[in-house]
N, C-alpha and C. Protein backbone atom coordinates (compact mmCIF):
# COMPACT_ATOMS: atom_id res chain seq x y z
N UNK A 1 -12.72 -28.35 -108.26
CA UNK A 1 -13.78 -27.44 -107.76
C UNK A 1 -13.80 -27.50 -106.23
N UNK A 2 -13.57 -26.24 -105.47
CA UNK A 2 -13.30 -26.65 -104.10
C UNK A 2 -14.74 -25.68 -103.52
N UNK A 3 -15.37 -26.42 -102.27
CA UNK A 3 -16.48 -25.66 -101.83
C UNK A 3 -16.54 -24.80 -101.19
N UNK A 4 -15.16 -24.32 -101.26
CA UNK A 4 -15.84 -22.35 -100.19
C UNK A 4 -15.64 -21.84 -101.40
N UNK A 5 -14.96 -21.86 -102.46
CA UNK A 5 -15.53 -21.25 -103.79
C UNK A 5 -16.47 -21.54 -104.92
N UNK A 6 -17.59 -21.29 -103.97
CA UNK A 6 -18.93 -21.52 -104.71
C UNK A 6 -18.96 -20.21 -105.70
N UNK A 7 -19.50 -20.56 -106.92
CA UNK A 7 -19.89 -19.49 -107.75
C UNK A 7 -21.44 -19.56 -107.97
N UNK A 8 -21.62 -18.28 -107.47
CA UNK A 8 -23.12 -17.23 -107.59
C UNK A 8 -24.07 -17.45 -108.70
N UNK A 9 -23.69 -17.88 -109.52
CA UNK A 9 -24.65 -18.41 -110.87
C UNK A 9 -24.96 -19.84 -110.73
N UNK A 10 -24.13 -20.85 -110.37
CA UNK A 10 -24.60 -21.88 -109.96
C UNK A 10 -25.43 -21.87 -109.07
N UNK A 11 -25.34 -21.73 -107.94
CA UNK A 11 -26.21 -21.26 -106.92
C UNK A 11 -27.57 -20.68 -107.30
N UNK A 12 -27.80 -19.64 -107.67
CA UNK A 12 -29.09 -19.46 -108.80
C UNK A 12 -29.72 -20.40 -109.14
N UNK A 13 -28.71 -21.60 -110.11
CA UNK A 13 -29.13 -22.14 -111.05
C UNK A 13 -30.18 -22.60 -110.53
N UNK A 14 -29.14 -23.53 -109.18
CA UNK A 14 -29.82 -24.22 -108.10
C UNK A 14 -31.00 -23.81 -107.72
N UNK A 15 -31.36 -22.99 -107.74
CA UNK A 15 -32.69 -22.48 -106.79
C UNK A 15 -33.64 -22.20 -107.78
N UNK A 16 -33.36 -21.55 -109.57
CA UNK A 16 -34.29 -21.79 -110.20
C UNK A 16 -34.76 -23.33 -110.78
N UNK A 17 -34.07 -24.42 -110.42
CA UNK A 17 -33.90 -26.07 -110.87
C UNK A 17 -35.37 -26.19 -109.36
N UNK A 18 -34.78 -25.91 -108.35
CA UNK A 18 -35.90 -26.23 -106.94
C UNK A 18 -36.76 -25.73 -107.77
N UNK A 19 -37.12 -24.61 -107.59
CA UNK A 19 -38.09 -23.69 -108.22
C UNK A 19 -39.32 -24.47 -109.31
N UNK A 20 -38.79 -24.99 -109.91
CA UNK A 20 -39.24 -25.36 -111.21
C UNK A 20 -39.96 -27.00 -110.58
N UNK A 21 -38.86 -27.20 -109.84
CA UNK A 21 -39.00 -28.67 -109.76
C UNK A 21 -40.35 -28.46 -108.60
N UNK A 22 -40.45 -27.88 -107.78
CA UNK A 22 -41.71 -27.81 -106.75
C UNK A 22 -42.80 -27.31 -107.43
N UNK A 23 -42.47 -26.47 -107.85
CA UNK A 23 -43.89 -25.98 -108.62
C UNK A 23 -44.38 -27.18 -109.73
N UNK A 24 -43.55 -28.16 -110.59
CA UNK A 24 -44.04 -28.92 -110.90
C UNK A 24 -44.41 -30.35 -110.12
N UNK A 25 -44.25 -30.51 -108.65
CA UNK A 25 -44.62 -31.50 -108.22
C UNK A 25 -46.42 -30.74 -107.78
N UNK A 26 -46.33 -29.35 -107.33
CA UNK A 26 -47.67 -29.05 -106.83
C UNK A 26 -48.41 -28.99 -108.21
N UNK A 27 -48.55 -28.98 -109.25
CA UNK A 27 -49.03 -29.24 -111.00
C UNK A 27 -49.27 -30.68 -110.84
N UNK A 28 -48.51 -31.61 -110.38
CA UNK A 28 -48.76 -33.07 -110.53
C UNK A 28 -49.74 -32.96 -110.07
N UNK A 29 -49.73 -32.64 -108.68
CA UNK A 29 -50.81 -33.22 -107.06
C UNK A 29 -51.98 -32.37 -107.83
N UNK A 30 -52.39 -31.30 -108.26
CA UNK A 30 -53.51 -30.88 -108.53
C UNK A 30 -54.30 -31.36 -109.22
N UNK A 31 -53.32 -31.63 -110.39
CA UNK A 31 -54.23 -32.42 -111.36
C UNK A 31 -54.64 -33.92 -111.09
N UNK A 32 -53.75 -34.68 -110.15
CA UNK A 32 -54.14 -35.74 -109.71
C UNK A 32 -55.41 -35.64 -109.02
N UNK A 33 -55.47 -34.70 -107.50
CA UNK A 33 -56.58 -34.35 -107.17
C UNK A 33 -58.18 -34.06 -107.79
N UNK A 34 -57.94 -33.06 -108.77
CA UNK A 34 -59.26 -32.96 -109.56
C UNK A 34 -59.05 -34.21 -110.06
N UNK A 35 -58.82 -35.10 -111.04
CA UNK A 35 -59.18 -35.99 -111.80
C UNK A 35 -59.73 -37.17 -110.57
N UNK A 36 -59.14 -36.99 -109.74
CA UNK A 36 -59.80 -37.92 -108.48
C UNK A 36 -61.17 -37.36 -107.84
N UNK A 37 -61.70 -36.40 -107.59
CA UNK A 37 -62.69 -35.49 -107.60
C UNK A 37 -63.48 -35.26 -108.45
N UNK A 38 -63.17 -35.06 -109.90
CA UNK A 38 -64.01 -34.98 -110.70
C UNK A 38 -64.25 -36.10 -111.53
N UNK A 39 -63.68 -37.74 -110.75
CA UNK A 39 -64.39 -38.83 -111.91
C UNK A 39 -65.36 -39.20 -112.20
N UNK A 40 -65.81 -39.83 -112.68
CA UNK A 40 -67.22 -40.22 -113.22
C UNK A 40 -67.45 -41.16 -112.00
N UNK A 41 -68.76 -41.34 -111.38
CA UNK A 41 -69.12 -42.19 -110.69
C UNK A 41 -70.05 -43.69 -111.23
């Protein structure tokens, strides 16, 4: 596999894998947040 012949679907893949993967770190932090915000005192 040599790297100036990248193929276009990989590349994608790549960016829907980021994609997925950031949006589930900002899902972590939220819910961490409220449950830290909304504990019982």
């Amino acid at each position: 596999m040599t790297r100036d012949g990248k193929d276009p679907h990989d590349e994608r893949h790549m960016w829907w894998w980021l994609a997925y993967f950031l949006f589930g770190i900002h899902i972590v932090a939220f819910v961490m947040i409220y449950a830290v915000t909304h504990a019982p005192k």
